[in-house]
PDB file of N, CA and C in Angstrom:
ATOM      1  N   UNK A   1      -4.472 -18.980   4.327  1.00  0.00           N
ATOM      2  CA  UNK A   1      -3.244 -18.787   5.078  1.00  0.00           C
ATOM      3  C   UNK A   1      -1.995 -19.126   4.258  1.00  0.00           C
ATOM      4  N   UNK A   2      -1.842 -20.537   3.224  1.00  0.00           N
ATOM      5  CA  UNK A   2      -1.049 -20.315   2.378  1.00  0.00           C
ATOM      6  C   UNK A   2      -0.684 -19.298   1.493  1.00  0.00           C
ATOM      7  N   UNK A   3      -1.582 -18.564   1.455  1.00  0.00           N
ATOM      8  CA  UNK A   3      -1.139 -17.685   0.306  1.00  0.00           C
ATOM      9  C   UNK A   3      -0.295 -16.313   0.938  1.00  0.00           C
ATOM     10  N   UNK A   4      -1.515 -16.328   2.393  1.00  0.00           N
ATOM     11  CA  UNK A   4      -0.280 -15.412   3.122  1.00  0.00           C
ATOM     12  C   UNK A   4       1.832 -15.365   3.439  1.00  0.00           C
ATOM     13  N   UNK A   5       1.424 -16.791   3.840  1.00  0.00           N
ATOM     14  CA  UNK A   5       2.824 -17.101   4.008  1.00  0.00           C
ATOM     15  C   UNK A   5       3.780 -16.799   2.689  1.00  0.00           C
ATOM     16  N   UNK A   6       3.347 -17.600   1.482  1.00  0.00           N
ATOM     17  CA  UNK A   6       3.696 -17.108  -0.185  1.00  0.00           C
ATOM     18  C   UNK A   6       4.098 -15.875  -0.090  1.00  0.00           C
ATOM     19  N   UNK A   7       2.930 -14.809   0.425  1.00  0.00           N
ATOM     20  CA  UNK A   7       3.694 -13.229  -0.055  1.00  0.00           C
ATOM     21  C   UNK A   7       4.393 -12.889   1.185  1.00  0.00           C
ATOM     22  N   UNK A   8       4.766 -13.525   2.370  1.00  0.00           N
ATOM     23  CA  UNK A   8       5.578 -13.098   3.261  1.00  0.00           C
ATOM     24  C   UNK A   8       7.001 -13.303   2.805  1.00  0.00           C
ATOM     25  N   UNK A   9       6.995 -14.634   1.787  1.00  0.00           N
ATOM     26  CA  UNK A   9       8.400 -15.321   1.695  1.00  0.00           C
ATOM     27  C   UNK A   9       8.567 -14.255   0.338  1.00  0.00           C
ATOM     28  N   UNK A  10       8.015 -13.766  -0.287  1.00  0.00           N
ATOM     29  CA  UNK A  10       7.782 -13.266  -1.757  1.00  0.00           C
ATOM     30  C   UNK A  10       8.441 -11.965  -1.445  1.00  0.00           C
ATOM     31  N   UNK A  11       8.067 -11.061  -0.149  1.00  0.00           N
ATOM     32  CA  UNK A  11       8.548 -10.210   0.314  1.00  0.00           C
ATOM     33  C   UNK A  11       9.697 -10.190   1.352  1.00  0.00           C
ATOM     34  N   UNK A  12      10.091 -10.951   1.817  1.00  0.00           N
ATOM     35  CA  UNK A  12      11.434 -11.395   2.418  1.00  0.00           C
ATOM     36  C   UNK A  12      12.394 -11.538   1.219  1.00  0.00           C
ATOM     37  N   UNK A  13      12.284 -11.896   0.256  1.00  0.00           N
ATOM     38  CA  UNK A  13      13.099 -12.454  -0.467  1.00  0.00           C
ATOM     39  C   UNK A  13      13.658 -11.053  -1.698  1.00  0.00           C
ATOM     40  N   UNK A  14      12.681 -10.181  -1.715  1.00  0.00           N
ATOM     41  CA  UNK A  14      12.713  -9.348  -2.429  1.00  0.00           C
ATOM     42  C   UNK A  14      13.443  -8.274  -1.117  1.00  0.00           C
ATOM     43  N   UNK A  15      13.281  -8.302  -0.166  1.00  0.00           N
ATOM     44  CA  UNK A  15      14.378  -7.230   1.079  1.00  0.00           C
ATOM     45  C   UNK A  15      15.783  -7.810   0.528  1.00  0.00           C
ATOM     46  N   UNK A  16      16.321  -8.839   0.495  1.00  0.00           N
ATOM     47  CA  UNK A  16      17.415  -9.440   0.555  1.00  0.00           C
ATOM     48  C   UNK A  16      17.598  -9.719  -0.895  1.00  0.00           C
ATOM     49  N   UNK A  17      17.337  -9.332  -2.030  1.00  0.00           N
ATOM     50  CA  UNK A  17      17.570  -9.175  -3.279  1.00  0.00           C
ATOM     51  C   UNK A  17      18.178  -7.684  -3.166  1.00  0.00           C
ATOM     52  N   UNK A  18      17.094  -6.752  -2.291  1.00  0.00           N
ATOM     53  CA  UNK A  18      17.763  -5.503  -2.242  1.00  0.00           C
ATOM     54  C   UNK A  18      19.167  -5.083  -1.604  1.00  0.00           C
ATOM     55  N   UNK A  19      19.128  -5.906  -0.347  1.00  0.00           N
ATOM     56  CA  UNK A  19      20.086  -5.832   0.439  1.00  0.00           C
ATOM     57  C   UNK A  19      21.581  -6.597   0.100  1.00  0.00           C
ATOM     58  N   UNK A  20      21.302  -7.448  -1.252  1.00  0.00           N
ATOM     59  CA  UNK A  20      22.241  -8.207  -1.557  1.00  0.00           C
ATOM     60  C   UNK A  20      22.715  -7.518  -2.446  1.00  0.00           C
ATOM     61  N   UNK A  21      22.323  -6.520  -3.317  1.00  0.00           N
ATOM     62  CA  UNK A  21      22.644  -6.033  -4.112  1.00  0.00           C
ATOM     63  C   UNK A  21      22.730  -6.804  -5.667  1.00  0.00           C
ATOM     64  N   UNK A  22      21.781  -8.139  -5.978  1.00  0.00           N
ATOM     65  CA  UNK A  22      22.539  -8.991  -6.759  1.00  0.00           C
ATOM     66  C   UNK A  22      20.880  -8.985  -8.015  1.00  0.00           C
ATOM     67  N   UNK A  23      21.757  -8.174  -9.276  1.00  0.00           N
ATOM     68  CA  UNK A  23      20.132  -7.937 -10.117  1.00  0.00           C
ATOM     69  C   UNK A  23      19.992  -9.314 -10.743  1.00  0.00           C
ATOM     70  N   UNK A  24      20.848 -10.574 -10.598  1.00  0.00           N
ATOM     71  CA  UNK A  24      20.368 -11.630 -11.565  1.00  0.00           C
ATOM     72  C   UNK A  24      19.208 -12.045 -10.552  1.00  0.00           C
ATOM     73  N   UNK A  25      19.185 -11.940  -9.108  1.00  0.00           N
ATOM     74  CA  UNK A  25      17.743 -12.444  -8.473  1.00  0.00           C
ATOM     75  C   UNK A  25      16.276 -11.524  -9.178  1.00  0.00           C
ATOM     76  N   UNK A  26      16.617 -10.680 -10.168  1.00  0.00           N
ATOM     77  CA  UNK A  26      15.426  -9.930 -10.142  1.00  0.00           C
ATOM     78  C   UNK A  26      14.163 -10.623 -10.881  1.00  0.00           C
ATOM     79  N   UNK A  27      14.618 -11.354 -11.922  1.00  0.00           N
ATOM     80  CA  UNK A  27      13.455 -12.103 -12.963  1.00  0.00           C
ATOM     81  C   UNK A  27      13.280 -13.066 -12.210  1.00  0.00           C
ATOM     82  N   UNK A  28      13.651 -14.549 -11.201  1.00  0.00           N
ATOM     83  CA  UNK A  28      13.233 -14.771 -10.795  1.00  0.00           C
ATOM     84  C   UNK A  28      11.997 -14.507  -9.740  1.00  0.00           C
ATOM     85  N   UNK A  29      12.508 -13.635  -8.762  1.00  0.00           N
ATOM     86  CA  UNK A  29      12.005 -12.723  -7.999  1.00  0.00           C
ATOM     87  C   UNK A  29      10.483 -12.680  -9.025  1.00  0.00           C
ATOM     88  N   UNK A  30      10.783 -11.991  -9.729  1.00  0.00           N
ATOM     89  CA  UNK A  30       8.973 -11.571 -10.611  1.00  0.00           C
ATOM     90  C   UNK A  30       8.455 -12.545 -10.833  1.00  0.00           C
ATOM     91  N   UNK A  31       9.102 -13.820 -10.976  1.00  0.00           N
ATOM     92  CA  UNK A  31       8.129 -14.731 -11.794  1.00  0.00           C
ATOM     93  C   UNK A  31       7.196 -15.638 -10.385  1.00  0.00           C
ATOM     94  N   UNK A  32       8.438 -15.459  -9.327  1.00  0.00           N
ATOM     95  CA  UNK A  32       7.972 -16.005  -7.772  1.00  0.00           C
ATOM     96  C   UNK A  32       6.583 -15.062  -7.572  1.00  0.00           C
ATOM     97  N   UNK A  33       6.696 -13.987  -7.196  1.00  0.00           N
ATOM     98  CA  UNK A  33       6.197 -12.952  -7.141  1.00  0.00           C
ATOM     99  C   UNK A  33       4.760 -12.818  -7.691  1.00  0.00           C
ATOM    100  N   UNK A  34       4.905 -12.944  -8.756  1.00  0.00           N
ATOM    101  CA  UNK A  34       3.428 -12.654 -10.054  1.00  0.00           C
ATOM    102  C   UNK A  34       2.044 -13.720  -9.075  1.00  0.00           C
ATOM    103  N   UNK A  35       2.828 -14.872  -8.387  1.00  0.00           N
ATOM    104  CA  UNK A  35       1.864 -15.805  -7.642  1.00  0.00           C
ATOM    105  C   UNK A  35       1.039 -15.527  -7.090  1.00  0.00           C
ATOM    106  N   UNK A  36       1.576 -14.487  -5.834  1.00  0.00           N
ATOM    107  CA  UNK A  36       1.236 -14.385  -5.210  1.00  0.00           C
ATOM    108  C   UNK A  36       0.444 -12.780  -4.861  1.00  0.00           C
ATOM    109  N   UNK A  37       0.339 -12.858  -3.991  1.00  0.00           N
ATOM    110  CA  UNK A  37      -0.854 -11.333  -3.375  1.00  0.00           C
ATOM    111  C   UNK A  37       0.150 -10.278  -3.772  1.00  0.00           C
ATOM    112  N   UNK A  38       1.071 -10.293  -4.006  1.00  0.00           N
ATOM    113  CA  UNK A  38       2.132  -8.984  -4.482  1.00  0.00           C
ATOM    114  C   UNK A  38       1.966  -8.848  -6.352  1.00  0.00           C
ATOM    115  N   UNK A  39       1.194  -9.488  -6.749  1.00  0.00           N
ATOM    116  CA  UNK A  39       1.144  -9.784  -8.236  1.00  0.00           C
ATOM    117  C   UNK A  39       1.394  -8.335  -8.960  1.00  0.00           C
ATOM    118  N   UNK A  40       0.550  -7.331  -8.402  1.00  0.00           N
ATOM    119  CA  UNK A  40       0.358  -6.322  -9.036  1.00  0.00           C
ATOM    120  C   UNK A  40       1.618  -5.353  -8.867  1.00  0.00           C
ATOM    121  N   UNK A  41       2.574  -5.113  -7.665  1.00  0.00           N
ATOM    122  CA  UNK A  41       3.405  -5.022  -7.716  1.00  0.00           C
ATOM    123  C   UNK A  41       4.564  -5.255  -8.445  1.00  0.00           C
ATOM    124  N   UNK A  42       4.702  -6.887  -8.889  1.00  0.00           N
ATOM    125  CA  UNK A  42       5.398  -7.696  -9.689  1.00  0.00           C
ATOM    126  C   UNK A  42       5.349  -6.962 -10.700  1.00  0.00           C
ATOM    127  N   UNK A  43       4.542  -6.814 -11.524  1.00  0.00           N
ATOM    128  CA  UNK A  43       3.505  -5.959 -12.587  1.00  0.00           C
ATOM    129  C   UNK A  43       4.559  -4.563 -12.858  1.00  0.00           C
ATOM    130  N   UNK A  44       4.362  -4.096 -11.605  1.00  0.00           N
ATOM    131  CA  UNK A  44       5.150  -2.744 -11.963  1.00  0.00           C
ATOM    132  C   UNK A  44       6.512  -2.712 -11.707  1.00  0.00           C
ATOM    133  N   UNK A  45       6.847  -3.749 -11.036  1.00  0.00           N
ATOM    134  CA  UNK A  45       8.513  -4.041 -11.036  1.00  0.00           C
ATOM    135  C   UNK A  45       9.048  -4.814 -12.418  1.00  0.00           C
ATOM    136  N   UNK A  46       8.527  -5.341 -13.388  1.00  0.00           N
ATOM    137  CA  UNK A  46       8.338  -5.880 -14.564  1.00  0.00           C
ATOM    138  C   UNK A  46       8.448  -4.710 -15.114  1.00  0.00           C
ATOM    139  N   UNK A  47       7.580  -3.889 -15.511  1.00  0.00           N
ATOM    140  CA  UNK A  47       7.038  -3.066 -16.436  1.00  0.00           C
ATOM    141  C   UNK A  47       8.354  -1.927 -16.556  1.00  0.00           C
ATOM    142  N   UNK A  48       9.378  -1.420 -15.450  1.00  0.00           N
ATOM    143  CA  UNK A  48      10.224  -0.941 -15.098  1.00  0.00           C
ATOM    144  C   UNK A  48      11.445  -1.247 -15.008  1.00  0.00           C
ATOM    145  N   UNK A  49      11.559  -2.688 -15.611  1.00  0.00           N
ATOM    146  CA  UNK A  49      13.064  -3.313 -14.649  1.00  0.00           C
ATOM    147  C   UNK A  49      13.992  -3.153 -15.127  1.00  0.00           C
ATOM    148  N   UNK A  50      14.382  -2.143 -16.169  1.00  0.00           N
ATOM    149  CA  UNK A  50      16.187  -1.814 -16.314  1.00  0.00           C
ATOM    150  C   UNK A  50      15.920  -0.779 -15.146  1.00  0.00           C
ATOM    151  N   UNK A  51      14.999   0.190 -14.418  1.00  0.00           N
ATOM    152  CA  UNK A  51      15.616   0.944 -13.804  1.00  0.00           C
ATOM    153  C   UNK A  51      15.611   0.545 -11.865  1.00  0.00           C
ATOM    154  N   UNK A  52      14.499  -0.446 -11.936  1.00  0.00           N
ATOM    155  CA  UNK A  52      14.837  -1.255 -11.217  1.00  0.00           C
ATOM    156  C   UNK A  52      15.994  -2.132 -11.040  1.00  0.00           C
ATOM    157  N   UNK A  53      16.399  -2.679 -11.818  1.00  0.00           N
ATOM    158  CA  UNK A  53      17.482  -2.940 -11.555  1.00  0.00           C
ATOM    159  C   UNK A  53      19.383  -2.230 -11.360  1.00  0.00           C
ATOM    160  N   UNK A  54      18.639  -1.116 -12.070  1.00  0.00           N
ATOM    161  CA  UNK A  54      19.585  -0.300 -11.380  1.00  0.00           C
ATOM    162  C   UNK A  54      19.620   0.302 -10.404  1.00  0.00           C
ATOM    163  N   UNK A  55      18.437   0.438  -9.926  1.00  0.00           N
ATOM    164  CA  UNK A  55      18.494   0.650  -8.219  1.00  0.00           C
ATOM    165  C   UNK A  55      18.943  -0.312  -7.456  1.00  0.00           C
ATOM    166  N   UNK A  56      18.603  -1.482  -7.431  1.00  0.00           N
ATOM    167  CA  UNK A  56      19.383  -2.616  -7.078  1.00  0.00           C
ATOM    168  C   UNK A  56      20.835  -2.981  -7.010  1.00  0.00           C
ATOM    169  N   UNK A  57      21.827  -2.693  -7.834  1.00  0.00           N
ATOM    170  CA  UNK A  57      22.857  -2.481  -8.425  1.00  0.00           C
ATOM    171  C   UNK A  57      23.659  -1.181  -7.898  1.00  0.00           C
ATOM    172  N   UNK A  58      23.316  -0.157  -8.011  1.00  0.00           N
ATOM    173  CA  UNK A  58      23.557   0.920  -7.504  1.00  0.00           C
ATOM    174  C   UNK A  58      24.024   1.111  -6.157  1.00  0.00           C
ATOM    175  N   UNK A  59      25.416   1.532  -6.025  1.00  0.00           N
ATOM    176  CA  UNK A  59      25.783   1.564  -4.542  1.00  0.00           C
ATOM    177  C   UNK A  59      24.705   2.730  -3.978  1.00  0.00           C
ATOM    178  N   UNK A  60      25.089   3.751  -4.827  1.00  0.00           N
ATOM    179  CA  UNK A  60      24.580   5.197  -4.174  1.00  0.00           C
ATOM    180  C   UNK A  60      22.785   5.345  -4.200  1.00  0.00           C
ATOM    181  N   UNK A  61      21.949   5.978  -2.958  1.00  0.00           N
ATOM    182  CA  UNK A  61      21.268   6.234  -2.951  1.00  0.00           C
ATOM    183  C   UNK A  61      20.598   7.755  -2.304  1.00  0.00           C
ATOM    184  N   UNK A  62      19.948   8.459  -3.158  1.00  0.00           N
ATOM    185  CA  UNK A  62      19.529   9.833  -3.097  1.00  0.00           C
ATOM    186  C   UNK A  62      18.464   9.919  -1.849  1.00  0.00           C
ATOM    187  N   UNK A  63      18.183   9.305  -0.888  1.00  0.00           N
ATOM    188  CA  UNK A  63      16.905   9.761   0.231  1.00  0.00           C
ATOM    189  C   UNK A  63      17.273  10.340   1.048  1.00  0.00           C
ATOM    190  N   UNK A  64      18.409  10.303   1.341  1.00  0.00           N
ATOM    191  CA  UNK A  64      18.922  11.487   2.265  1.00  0.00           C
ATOM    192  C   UNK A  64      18.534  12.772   1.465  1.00  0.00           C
ATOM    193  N   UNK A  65      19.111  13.147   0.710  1.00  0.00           N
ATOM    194  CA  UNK A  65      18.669  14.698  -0.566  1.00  0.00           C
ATOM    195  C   UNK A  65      17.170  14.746  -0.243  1.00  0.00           C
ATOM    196  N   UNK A  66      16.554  13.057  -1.128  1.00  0.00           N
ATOM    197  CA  UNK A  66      14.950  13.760  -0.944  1.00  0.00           C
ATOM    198  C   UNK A  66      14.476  13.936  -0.124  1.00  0.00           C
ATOM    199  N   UNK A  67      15.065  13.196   1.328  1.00  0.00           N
ATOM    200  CA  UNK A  67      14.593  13.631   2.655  1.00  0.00           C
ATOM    201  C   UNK A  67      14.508  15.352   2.730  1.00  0.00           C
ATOM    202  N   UNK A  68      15.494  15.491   2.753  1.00  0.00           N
ATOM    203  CA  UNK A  68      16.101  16.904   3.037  1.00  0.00           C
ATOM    204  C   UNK A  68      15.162  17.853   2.185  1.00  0.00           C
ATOM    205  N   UNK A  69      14.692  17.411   0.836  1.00  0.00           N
ATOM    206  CA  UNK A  69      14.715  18.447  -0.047  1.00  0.00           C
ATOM    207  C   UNK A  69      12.933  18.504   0.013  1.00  0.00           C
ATOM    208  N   UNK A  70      11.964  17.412   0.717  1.00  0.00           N
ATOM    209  CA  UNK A  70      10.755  17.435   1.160  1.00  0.00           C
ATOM    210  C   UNK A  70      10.453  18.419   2.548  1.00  0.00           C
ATOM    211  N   UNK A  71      12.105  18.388   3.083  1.00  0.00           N
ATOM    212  CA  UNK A  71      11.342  19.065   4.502  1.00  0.00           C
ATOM    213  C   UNK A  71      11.603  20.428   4.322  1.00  0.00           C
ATOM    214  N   UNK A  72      12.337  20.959   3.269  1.00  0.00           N
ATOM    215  CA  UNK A  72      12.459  22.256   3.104  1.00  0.00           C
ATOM    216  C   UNK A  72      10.837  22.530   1.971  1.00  0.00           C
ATOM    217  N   UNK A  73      10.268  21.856   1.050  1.00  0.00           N
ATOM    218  CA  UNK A  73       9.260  21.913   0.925  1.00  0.00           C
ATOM    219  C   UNK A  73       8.135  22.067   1.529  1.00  0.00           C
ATOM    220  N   UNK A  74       8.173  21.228   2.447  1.00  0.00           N
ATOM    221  CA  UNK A  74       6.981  21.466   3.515  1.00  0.00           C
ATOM    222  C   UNK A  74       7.422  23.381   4.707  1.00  0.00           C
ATOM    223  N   UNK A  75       8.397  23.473   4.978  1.00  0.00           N
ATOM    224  CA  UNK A  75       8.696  24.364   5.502  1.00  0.00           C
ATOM    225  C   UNK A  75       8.638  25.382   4.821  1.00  0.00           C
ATOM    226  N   UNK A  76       8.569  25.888   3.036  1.00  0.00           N
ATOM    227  CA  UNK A  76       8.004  26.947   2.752  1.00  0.00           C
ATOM    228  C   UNK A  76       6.747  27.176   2.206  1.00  0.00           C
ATOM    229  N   UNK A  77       6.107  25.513   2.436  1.00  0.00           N
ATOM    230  CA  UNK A  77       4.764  25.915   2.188  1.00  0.00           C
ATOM    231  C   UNK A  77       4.096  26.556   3.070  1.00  0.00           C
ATOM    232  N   UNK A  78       4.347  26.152   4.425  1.00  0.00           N
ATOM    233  CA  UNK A  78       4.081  26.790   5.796  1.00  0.00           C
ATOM    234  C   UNK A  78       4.400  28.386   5.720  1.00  0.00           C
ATOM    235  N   UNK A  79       5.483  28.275   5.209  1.00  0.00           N
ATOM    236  CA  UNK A  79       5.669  29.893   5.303  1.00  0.00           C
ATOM    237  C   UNK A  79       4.916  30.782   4.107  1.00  0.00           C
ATOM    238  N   UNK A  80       4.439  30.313   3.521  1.00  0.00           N
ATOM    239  CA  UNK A  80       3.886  31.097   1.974  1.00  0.00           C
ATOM    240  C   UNK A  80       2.522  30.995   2.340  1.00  0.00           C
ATOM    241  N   UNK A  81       1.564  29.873   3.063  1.00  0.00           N
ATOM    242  CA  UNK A  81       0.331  29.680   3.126  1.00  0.00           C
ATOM    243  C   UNK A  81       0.014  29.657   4.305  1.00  0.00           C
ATOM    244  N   UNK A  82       0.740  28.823   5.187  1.00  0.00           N
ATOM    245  CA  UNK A  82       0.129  29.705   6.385  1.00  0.00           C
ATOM    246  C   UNK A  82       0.294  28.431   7.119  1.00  0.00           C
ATOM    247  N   UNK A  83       0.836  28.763   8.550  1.00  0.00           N
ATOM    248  CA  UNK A  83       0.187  27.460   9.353  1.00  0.00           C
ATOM    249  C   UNK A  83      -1.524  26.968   9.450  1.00  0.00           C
ATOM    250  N   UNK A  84      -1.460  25.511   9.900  1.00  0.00           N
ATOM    251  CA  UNK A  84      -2.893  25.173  10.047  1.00  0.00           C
ATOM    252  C   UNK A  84      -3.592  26.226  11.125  1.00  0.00           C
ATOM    253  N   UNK A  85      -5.044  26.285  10.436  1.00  0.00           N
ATOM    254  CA  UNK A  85      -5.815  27.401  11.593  1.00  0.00           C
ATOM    255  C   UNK A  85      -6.962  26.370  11.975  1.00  0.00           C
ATOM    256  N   UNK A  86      -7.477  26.875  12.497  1.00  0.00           N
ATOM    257  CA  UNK A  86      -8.832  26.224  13.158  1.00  0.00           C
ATOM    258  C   UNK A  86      -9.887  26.424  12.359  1.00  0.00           C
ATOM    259  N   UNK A  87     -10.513  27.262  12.025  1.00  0.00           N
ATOM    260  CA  UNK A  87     -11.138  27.758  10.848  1.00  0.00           C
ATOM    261  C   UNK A  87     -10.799  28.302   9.427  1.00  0.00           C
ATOM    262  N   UNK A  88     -12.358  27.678   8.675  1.00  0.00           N
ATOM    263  CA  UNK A  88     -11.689  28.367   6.803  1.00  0.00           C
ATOM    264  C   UNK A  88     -11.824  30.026   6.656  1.00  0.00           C
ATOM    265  N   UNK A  89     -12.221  30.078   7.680  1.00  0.00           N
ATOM    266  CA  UNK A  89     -12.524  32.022   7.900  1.00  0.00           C
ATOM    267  C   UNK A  89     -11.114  32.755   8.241  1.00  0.00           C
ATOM    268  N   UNK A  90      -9.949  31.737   8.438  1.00  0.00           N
ATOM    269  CA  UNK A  90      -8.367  32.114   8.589  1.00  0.00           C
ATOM    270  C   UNK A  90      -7.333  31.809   7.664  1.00  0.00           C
ATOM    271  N   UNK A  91      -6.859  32.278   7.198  1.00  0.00           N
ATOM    272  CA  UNK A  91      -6.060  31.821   6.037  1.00  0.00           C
ATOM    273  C   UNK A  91      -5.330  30.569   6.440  1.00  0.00           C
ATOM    274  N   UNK A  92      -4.633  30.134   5.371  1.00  0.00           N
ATOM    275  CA  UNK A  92      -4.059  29.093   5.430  1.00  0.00           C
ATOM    276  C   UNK A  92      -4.614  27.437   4.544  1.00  0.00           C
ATOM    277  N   UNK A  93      -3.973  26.498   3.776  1.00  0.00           N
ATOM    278  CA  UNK A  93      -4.108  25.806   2.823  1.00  0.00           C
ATOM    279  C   UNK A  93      -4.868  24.797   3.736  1.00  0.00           C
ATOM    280  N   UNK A  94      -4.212  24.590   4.882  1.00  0.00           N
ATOM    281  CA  UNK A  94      -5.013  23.627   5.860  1.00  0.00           C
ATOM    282  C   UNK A  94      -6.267  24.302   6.919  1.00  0.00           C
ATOM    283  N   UNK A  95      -7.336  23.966   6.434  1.00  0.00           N
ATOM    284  CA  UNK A  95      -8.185  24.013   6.672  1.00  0.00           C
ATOM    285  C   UNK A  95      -9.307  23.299   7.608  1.00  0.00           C
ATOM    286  N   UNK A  96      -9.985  23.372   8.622  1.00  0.00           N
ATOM    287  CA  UNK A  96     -10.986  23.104   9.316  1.00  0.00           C
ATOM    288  C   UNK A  96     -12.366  24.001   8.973  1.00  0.00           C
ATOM    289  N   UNK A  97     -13.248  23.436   8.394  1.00  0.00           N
ATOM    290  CA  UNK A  97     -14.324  24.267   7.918  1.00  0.00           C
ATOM    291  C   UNK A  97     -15.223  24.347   8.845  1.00  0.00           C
ATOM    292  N   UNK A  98     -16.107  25.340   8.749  1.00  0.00           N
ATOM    293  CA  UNK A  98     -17.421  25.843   9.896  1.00  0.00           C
ATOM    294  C   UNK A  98     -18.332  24.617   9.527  1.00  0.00           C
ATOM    295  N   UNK A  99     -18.968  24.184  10.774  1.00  0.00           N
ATOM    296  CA  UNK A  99     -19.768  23.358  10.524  1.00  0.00           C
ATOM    297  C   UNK A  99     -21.070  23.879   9.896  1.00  0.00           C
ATOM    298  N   UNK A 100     -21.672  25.010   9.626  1.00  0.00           N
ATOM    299  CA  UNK A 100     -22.874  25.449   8.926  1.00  0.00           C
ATOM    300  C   UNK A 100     -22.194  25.278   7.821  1.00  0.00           C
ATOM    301  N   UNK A 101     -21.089  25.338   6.950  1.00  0.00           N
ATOM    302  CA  UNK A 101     -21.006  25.259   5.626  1.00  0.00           C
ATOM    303  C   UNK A 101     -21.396  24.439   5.024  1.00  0.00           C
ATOM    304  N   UNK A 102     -22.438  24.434   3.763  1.00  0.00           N
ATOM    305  CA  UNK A 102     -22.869  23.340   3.007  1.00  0.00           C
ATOM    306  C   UNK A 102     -21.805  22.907   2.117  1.00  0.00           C
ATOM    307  N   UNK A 103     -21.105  23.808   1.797  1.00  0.00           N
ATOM    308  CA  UNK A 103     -20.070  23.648   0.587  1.00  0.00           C
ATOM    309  C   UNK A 103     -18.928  22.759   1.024  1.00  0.00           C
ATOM    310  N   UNK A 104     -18.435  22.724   2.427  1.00  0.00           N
ATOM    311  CA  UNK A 104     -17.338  21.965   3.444  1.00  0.00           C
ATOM    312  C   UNK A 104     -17.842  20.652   2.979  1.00  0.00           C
ATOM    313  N   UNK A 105     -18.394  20.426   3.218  1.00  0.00           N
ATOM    314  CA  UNK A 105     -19.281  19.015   3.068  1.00  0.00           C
ATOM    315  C   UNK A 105     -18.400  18.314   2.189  1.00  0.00           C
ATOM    316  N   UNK A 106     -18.478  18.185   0.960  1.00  0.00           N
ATOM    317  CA  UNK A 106     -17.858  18.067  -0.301  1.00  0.00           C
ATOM    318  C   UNK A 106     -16.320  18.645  -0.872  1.00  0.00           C
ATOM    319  N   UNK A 107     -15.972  19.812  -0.621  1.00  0.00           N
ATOM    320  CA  UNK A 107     -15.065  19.966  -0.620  1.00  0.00           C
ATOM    321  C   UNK A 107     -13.606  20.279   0.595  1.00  0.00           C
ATOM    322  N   UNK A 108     -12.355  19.769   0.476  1.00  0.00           N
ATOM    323  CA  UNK A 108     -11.411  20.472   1.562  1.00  0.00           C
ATOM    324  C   UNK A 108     -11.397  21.728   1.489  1.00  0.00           C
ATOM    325  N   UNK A 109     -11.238  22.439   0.747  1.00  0.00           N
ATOM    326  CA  UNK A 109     -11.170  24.066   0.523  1.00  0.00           C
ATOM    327  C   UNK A 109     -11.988  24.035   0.154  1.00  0.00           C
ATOM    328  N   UNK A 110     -12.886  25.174   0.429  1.00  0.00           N
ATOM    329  CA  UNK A 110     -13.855  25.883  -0.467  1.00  0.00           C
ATOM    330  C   UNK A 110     -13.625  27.272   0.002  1.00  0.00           C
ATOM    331  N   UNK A 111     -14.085  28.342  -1.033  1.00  0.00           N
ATOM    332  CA  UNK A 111     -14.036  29.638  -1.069  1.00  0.00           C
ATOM    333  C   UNK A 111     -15.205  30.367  -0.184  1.00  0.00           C
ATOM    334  N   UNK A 112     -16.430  29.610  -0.227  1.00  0.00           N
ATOM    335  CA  UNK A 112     -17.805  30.171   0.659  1.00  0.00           C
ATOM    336  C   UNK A 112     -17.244  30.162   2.002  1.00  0.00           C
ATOM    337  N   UNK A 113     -16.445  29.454   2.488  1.00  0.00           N
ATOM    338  CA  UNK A 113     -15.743  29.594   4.388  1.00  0.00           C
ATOM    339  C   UNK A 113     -15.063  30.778   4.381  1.00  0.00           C
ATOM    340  N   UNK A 114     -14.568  31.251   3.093  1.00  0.00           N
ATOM    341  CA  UNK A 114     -13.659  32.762   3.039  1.00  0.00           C
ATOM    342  C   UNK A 114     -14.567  34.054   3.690  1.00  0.00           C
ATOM    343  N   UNK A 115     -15.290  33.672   2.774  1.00  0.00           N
ATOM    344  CA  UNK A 115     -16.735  35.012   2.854  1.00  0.00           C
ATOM    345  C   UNK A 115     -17.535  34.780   4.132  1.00  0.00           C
ATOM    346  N   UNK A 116     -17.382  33.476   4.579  1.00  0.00           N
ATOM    347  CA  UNK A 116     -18.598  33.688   5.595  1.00  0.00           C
ATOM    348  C   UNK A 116     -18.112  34.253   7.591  1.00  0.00           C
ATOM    349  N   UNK A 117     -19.183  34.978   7.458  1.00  0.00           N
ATOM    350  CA  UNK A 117     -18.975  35.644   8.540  1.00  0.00           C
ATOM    351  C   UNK A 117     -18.631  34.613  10.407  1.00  0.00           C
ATOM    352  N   UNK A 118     -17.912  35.609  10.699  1.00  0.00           N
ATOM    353  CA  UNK A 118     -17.460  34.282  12.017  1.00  0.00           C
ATOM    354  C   UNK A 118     -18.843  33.754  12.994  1.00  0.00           C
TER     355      UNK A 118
END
């Protein structure tokens, strides 16, 4: 249970590093961090941290764009491949395979649900 509490405070502290905007908390932060159950994290916030810390630092942030620019992604994949169907005997990337298929088994797509008869 101690160790839980450790990465609760480990992760509280790292919201409000973000929210503070202030990159001299960042090396502390890692070295707190490395302790505990977030270690591996630490790891990759280390391994990264000039650009981490410029995210930190940084007034401006792009998720609105990537929001935006994922849902127009998803909306022409739909349109190019197909809405989800019920069966692999219907086009479309999303797939529900026939339960006689041996090949479903193992794979999400497979090509044998194309060919096989309804």
């Amino acid at each position: 249970m101690p160790a839980l509490i450790a990465t609760r405070d480990a992760l509280d502290r790292f919201h409000a590093m973000m929210r503070s905007k202030e990159k001299a908390r960042l090396d502390p932060w890692i070295a707190m961090a490395a302790k505990t159950k977030l270690a591996a994290f630490a790891a990759s916030v280390e391994a990264d941290k000039d650009a981490m810390a410029a995210a930190i630092s940084t007034p401006r942030s792009s998720r609105q764009v990537e929001g935006k620019v994922n849902r127009l992604k998803v909306i022409t994949r739909q349109m190019v491949l197909g809405a989800p169907k019920s069966t692999c005997s219907k086009p479309g990337l999303w797939r529900q395979h026939e339960p006689n298929c041996t090949e479903c088994a193992s794979n999400q797509i497979c090509t044998p649900c194309d060919t096989m008869s309804a």
